[in-house]
PDB file of N, CA and C in Angstrom:
ATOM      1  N   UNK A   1      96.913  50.885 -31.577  1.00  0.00           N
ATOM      2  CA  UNK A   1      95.715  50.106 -31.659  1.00  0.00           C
ATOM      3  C   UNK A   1      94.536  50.855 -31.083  1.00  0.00           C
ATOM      4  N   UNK A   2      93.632  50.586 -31.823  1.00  0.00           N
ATOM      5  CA  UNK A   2      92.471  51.544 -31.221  1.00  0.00           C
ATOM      6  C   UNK A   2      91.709  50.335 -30.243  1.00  0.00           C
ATOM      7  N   UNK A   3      90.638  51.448 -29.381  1.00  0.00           N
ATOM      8  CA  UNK A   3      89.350  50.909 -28.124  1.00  0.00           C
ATOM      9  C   UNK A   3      88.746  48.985 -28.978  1.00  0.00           C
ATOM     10  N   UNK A   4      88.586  49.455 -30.019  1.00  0.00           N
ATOM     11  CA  UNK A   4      87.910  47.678 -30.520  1.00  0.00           C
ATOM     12  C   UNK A   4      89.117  46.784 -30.629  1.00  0.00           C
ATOM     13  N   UNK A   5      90.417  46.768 -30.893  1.00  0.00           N
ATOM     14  CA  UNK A   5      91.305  46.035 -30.897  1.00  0.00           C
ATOM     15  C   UNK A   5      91.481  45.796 -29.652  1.00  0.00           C
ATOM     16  N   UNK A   6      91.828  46.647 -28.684  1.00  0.00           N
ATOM     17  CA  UNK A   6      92.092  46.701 -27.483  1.00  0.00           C
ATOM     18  C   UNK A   6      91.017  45.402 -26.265  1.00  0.00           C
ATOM     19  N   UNK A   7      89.692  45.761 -26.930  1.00  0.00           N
ATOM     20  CA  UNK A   7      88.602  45.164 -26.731  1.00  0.00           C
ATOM     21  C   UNK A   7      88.808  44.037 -26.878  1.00  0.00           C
ATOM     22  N   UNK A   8      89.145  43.444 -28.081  1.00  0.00           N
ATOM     23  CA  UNK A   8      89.202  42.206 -28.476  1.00  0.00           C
ATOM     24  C   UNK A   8      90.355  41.594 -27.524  1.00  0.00           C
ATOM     25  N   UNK A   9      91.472  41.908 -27.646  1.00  0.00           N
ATOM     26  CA  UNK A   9      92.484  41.173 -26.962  1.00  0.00           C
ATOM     27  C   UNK A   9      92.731  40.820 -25.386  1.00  0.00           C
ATOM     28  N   UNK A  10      91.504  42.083 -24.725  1.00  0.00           N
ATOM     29  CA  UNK A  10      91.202  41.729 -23.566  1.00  0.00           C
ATOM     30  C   UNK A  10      90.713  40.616 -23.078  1.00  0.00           C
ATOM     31  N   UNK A  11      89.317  40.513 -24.826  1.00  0.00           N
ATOM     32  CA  UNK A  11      88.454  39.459 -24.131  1.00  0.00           C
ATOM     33  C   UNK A  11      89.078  38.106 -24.511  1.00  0.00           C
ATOM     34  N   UNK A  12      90.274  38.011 -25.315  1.00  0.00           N
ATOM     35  CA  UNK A  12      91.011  37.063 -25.615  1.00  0.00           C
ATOM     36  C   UNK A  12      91.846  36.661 -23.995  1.00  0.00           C
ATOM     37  N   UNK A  13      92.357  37.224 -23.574  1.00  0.00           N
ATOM     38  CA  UNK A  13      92.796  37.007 -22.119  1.00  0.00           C
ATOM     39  C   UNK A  13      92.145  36.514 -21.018  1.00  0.00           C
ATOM     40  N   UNK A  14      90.565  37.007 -21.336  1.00  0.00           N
ATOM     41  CA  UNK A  14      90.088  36.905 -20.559  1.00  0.00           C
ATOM     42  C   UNK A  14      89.466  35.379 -20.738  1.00  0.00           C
ATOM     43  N   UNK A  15      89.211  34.766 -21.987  1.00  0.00           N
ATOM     44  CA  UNK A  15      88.903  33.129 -22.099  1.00  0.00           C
ATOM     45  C   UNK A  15      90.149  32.358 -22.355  1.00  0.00           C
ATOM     46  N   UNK A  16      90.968  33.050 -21.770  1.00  0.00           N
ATOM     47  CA  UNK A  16      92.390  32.294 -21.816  1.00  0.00           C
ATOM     48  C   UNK A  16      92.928  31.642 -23.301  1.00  0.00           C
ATOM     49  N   UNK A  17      92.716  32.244 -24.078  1.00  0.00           N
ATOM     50  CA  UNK A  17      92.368  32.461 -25.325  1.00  0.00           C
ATOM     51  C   UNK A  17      93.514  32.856 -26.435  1.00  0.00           C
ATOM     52  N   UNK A  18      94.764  33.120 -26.002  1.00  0.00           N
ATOM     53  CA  UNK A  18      95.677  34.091 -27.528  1.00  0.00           C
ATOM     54  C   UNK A  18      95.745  33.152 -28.570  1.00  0.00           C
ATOM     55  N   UNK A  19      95.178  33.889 -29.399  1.00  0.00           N
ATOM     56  CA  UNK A  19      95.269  33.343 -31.224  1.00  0.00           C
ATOM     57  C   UNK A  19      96.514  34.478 -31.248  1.00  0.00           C
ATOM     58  N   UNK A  20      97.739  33.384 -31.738  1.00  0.00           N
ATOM     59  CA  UNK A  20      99.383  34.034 -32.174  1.00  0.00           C
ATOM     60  C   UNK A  20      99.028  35.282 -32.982  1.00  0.00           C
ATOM     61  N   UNK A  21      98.587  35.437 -33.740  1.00  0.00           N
ATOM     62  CA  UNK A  21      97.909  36.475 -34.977  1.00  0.00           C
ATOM     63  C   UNK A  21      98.004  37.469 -33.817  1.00  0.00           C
ATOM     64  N   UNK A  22      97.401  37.443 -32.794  1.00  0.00           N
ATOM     65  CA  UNK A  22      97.600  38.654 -32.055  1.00  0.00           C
ATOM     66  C   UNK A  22      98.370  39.286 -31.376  1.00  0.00           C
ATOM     67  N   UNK A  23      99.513  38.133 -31.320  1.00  0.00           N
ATOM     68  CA  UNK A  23     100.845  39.176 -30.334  1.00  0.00           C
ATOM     69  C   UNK A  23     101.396  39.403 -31.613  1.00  0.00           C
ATOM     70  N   UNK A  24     101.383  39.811 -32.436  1.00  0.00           N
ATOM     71  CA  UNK A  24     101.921  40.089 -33.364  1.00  0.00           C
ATOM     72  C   UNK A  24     101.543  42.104 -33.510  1.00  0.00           C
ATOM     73  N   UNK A  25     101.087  42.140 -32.739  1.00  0.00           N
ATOM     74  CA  UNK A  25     100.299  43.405 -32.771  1.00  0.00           C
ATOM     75  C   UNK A  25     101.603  44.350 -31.874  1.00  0.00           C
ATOM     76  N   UNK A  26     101.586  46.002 -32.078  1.00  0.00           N
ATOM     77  CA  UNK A  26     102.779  46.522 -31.619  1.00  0.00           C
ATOM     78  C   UNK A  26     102.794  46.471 -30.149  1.00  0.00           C
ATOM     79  N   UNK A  27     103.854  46.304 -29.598  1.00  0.00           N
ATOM     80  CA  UNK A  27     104.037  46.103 -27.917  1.00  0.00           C
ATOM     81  C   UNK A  27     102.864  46.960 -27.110  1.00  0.00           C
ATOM     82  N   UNK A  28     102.879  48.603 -27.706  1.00  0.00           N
ATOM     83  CA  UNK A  28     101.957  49.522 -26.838  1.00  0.00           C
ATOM     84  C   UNK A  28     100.185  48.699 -26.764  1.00  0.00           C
ATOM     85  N   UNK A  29     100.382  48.316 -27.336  1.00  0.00           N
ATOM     86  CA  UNK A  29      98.803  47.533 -27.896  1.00  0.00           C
ATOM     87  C   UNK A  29      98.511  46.781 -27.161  1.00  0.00           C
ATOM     88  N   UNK A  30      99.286  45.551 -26.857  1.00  0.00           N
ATOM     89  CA  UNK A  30      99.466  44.515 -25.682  1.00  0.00           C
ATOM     90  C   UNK A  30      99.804  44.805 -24.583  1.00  0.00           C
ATOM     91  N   UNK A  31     100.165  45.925 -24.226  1.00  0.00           N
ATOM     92  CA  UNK A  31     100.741  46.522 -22.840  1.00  0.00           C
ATOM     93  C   UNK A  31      99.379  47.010 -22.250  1.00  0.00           C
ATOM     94  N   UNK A  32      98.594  47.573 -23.206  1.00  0.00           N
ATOM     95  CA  UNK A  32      97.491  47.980 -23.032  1.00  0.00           C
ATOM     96  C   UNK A  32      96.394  46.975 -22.351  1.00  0.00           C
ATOM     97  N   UNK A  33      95.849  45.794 -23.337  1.00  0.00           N
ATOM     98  CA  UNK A  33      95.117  44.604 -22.867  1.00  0.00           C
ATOM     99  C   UNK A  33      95.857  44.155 -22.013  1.00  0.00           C
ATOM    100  N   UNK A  34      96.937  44.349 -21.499  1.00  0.00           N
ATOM    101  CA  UNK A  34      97.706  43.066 -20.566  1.00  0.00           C
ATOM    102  C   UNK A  34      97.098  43.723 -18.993  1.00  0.00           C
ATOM    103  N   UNK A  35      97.587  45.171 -19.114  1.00  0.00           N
ATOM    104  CA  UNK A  35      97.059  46.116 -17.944  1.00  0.00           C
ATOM    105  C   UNK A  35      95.969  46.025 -17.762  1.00  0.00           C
ATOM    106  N   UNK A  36      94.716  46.271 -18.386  1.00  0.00           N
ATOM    107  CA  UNK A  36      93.342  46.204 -18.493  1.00  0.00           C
ATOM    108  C   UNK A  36      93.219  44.666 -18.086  1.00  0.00           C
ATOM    109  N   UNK A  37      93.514  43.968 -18.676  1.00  0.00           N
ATOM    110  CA  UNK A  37      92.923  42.447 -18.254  1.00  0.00           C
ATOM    111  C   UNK A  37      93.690  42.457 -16.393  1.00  0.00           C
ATOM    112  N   UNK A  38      94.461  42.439 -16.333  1.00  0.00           N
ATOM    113  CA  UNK A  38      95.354  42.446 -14.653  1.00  0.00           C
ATOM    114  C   UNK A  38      94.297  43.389 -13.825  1.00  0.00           C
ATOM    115  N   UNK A  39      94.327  44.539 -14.316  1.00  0.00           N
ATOM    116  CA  UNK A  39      93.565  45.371 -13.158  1.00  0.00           C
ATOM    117  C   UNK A  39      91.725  45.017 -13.046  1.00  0.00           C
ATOM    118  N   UNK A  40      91.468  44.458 -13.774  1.00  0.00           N
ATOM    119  CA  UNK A  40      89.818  43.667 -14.176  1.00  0.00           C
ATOM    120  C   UNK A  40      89.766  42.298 -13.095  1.00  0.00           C
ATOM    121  N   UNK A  41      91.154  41.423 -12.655  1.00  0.00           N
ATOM    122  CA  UNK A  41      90.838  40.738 -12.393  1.00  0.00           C
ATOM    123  C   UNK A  41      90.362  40.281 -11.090  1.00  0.00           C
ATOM    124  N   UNK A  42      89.043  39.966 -10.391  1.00  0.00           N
ATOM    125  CA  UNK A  42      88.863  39.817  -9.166  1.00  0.00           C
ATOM    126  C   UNK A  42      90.260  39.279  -7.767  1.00  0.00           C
ATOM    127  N   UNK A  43      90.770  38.294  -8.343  1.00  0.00           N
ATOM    128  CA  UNK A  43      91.901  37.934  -7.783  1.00  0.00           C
ATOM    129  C   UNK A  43      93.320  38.157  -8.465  1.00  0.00           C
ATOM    130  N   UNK A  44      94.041  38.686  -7.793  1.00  0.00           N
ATOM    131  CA  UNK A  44      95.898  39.102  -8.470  1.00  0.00           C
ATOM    132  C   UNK A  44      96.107  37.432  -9.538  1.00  0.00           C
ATOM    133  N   UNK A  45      96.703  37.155 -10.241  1.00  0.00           N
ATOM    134  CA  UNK A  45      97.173  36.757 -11.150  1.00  0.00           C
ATOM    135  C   UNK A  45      97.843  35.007 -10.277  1.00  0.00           C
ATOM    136  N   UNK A  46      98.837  35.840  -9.581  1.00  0.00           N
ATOM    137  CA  UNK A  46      99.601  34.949  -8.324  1.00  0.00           C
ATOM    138  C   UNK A  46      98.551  34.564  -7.002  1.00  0.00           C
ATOM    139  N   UNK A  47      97.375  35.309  -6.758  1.00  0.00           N
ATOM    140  CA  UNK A  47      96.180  34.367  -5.808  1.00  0.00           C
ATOM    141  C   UNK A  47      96.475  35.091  -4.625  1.00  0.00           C
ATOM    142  N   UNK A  48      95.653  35.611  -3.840  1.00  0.00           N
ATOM    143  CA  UNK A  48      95.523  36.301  -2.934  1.00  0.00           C
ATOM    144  C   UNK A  48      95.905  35.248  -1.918  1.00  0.00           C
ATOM    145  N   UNK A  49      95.551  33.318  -1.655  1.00  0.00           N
ATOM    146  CA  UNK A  49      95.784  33.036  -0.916  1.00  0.00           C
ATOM    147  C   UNK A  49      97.406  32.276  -0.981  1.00  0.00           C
ATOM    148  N   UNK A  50      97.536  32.420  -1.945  1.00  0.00           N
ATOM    149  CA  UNK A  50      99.549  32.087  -1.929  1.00  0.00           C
ATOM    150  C   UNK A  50     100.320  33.185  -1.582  1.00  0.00           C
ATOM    151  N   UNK A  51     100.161  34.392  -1.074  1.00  0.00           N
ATOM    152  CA  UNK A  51     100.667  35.704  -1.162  1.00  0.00           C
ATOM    153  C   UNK A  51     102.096  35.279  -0.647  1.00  0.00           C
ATOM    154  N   UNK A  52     101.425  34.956   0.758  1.00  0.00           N
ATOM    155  CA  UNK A  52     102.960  34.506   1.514  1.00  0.00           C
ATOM    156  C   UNK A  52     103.803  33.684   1.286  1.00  0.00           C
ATOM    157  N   UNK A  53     103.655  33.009   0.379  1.00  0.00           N
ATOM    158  CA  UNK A  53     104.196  31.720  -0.236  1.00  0.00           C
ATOM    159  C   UNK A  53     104.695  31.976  -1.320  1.00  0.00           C
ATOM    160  N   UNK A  54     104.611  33.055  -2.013  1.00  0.00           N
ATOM    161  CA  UNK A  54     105.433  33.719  -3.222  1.00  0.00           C
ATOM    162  C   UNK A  54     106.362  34.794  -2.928  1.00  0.00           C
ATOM    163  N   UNK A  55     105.856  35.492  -1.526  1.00  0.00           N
ATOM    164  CA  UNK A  55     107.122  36.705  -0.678  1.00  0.00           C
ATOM    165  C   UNK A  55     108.243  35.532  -0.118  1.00  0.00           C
ATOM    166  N   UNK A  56     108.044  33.965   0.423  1.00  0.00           N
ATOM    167  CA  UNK A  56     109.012  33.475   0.699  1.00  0.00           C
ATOM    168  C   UNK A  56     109.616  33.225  -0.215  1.00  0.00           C
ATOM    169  N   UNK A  57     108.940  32.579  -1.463  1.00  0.00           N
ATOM    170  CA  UNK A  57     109.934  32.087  -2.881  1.00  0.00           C
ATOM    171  C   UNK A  57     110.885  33.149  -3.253  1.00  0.00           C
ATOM    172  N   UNK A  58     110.415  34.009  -3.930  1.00  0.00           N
ATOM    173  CA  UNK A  58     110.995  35.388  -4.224  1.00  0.00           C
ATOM    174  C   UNK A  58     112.186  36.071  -3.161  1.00  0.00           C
ATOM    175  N   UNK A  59     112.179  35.388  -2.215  1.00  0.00           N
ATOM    176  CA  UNK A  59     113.178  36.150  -0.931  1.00  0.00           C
ATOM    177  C   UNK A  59     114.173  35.159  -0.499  1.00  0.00           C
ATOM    178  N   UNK A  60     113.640  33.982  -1.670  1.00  0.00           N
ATOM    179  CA  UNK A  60     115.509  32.788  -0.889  1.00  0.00           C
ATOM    180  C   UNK A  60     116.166  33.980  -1.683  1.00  0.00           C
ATOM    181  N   UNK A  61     117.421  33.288  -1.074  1.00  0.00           N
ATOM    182  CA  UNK A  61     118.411  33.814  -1.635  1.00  0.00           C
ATOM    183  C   UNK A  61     119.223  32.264  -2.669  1.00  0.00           C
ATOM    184  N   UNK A  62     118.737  31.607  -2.150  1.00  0.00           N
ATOM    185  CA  UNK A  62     119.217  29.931  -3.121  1.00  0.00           C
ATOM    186  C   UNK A  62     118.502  29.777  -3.909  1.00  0.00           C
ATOM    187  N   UNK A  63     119.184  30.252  -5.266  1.00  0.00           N
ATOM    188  CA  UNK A  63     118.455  29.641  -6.426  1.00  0.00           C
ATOM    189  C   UNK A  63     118.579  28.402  -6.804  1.00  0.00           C
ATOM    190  N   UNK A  64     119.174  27.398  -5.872  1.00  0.00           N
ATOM    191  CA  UNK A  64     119.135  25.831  -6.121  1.00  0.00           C
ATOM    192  C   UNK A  64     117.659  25.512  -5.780  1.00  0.00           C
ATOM    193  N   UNK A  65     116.747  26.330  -4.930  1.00  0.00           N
ATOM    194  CA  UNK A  65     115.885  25.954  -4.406  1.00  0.00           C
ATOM    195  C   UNK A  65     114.424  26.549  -4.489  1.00  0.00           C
ATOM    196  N   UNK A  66     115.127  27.681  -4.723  1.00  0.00           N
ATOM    197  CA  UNK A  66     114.072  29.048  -5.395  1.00  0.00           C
ATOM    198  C   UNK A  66     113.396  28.736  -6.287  1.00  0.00           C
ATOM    199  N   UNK A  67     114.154  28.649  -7.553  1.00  0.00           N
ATOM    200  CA  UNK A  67     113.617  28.051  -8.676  1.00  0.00           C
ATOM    201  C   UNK A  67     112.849  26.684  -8.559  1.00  0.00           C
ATOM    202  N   UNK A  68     112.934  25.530  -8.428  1.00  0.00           N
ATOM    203  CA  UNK A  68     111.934  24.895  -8.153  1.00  0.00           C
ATOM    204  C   UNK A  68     110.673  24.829  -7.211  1.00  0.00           C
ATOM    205  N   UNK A  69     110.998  25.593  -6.513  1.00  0.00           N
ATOM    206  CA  UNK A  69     109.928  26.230  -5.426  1.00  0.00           C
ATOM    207  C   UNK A  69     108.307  26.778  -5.792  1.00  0.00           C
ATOM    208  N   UNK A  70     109.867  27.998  -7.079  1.00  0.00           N
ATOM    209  CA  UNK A  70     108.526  28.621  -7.783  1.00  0.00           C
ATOM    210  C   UNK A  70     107.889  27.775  -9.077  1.00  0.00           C
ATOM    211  N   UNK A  71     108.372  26.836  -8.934  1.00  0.00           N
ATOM    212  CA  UNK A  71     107.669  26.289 -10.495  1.00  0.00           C
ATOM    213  C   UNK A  71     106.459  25.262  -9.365  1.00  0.00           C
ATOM    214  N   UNK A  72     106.889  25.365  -8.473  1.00  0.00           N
ATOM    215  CA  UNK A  72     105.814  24.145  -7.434  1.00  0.00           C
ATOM    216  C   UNK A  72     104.661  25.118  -7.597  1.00  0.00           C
ATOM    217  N   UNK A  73     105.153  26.525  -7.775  1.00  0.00           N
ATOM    218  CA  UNK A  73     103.654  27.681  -6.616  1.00  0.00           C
ATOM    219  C   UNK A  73     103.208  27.919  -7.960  1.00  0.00           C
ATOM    220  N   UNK A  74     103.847  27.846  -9.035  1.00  0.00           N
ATOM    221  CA  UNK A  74     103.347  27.754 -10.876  1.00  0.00           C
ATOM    222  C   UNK A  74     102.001  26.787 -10.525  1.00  0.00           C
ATOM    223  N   UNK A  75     102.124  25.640 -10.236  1.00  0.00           N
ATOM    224  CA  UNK A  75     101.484  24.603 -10.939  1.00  0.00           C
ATOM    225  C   UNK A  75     100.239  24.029  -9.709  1.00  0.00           C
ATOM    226  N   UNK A  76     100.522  25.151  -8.776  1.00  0.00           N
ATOM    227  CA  UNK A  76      99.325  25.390  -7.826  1.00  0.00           C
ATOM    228  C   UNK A  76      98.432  26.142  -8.356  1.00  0.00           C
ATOM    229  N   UNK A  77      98.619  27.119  -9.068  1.00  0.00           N
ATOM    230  CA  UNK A  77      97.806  27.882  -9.669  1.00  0.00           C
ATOM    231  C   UNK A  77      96.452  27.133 -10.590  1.00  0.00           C
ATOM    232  N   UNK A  78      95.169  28.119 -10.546  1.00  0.00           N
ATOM    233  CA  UNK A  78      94.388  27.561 -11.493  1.00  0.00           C
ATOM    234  C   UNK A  78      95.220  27.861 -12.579  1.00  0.00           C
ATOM    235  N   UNK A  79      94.468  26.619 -13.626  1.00  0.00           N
ATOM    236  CA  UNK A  79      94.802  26.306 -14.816  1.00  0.00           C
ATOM    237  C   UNK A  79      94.977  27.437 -15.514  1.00  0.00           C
ATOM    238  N   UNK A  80      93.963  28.156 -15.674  1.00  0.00           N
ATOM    239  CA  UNK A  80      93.890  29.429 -16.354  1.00  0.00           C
ATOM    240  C   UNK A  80      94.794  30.506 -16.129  1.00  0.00           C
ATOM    241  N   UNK A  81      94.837  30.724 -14.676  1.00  0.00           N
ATOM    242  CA  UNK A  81      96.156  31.420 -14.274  1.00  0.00           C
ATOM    243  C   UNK A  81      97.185  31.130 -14.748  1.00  0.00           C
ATOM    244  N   UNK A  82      97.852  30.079 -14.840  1.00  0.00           N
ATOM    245  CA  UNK A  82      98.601  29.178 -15.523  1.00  0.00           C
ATOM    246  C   UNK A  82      99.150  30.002 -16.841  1.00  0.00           C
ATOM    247  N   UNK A  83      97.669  29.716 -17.274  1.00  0.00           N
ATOM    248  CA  UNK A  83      97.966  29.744 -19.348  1.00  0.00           C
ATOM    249  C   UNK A  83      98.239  31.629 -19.297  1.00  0.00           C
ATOM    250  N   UNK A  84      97.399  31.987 -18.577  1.00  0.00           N
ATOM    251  CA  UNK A  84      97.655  34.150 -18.611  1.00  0.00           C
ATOM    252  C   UNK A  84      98.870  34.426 -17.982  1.00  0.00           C
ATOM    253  N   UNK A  85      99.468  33.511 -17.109  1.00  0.00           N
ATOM    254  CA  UNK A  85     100.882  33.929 -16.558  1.00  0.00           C
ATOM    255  C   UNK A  85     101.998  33.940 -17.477  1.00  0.00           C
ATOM    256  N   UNK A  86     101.766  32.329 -18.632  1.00  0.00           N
ATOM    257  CA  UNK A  86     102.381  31.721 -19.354  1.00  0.00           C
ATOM    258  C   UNK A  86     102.263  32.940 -20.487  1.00  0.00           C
ATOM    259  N   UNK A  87     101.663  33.818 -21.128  1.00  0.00           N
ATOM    260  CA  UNK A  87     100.975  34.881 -21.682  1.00  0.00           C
ATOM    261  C   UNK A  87     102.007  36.034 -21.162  1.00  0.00           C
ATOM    262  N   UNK A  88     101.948  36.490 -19.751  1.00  0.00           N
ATOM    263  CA  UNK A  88     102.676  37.373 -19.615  1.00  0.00           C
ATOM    264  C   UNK A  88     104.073  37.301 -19.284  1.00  0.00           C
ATOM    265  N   UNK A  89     104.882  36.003 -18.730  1.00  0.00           N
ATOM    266  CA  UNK A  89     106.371  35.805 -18.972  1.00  0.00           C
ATOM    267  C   UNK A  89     106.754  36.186 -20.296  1.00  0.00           C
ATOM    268  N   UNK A  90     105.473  35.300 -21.562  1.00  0.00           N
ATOM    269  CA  UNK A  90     106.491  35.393 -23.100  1.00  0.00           C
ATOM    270  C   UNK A  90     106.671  36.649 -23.207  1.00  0.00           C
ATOM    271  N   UNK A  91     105.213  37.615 -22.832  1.00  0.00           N
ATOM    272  CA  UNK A  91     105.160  39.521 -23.101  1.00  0.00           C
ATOM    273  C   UNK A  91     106.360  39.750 -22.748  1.00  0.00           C
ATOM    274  N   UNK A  92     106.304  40.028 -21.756  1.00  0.00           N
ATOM    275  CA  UNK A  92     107.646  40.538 -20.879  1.00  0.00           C
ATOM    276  C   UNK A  92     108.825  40.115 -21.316  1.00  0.00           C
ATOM    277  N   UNK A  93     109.279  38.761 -21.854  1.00  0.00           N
ATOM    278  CA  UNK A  93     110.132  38.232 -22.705  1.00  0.00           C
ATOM    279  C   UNK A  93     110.911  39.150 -23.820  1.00  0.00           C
ATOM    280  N   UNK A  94     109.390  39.356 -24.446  1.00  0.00           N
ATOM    281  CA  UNK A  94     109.594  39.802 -26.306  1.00  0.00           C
ATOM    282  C   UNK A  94     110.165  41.790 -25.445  1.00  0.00           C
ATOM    283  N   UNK A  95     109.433  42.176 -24.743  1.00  0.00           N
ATOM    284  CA  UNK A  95     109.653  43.280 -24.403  1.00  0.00           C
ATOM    285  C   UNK A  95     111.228  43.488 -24.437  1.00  0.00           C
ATOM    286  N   UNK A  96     111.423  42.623 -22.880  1.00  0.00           N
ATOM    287  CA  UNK A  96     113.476  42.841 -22.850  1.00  0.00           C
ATOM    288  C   UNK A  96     114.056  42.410 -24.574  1.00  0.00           C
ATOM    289  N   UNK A  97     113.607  41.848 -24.952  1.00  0.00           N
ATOM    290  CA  UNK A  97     114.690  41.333 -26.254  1.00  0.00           C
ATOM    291  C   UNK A  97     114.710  42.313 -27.439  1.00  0.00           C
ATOM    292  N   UNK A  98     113.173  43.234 -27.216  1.00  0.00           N
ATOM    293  CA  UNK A  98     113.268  44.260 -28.320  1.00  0.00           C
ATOM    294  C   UNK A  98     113.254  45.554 -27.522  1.00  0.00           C
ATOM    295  N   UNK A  99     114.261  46.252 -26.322  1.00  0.00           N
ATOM    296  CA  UNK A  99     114.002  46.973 -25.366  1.00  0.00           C
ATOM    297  C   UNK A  99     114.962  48.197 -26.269  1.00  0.00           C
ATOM    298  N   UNK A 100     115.600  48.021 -27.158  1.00  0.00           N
ATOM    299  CA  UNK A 100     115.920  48.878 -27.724  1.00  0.00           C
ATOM    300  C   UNK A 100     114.896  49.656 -28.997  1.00  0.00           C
ATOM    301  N   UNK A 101     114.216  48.792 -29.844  1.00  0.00           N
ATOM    302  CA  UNK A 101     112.644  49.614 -30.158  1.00  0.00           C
ATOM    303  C   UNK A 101     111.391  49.553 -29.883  1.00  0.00           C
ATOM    304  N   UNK A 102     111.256  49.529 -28.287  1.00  0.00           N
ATOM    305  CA  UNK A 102     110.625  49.817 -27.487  1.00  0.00           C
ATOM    306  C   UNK A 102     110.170  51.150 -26.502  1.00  0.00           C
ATOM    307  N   UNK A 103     111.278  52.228 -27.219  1.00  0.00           N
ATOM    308  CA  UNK A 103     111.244  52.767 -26.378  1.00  0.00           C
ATOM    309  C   UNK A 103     109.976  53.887 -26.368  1.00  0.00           C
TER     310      UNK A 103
END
């Protein structure tokens, strides 16, 4: 994908925005806007002021408890964070499932 595609899908991230038409685009392409939009953003994704509150989630060792923990520190998040997180689980998703032509 070239600099104007790239462009576009940033600023799609950036109004919390994916039209499907666009993950349809090759992984390197989206790896690209996904990085660019993350490193652009004034605050980390997960919130500078939950930091410690996501090193505890991440460090039970009980996933009876873990897991709902983290869906609590999910839905603390702004909205928007929300929908770009929701954005980069599916990425990361499609990635492992096609990690064999991915490479």
């Amino acid at each position: 994908g070239g600099l104007p595609q790239l462009r576009k899908l940033k600023a799609m991230f950036d109004s919390n925005r994916m039209e499907e038409e666009y993950w349809e685009h090759d992984v390197f392409t989206l790896a690209q806007a996904i990085k660019l939009y993350l490193r652009e953003l004034p605050e980390p994704l997960l919130t500078f002021s939950m930091f410690e509150d996501w090193i505890s989630c991440i460090g039970n060792p009980n996933v009876a408890t873990r897991i709902p923990k983290c869906r609590e520190l999910v839905g603390r998040l702004p909205g928007s964070f929300q929908v770009n997180l929701q954005y980069l689980i599916w990425f990361l998703s499609q990635v492992a499932a096609k990690e064999s032509e991915n490479k």
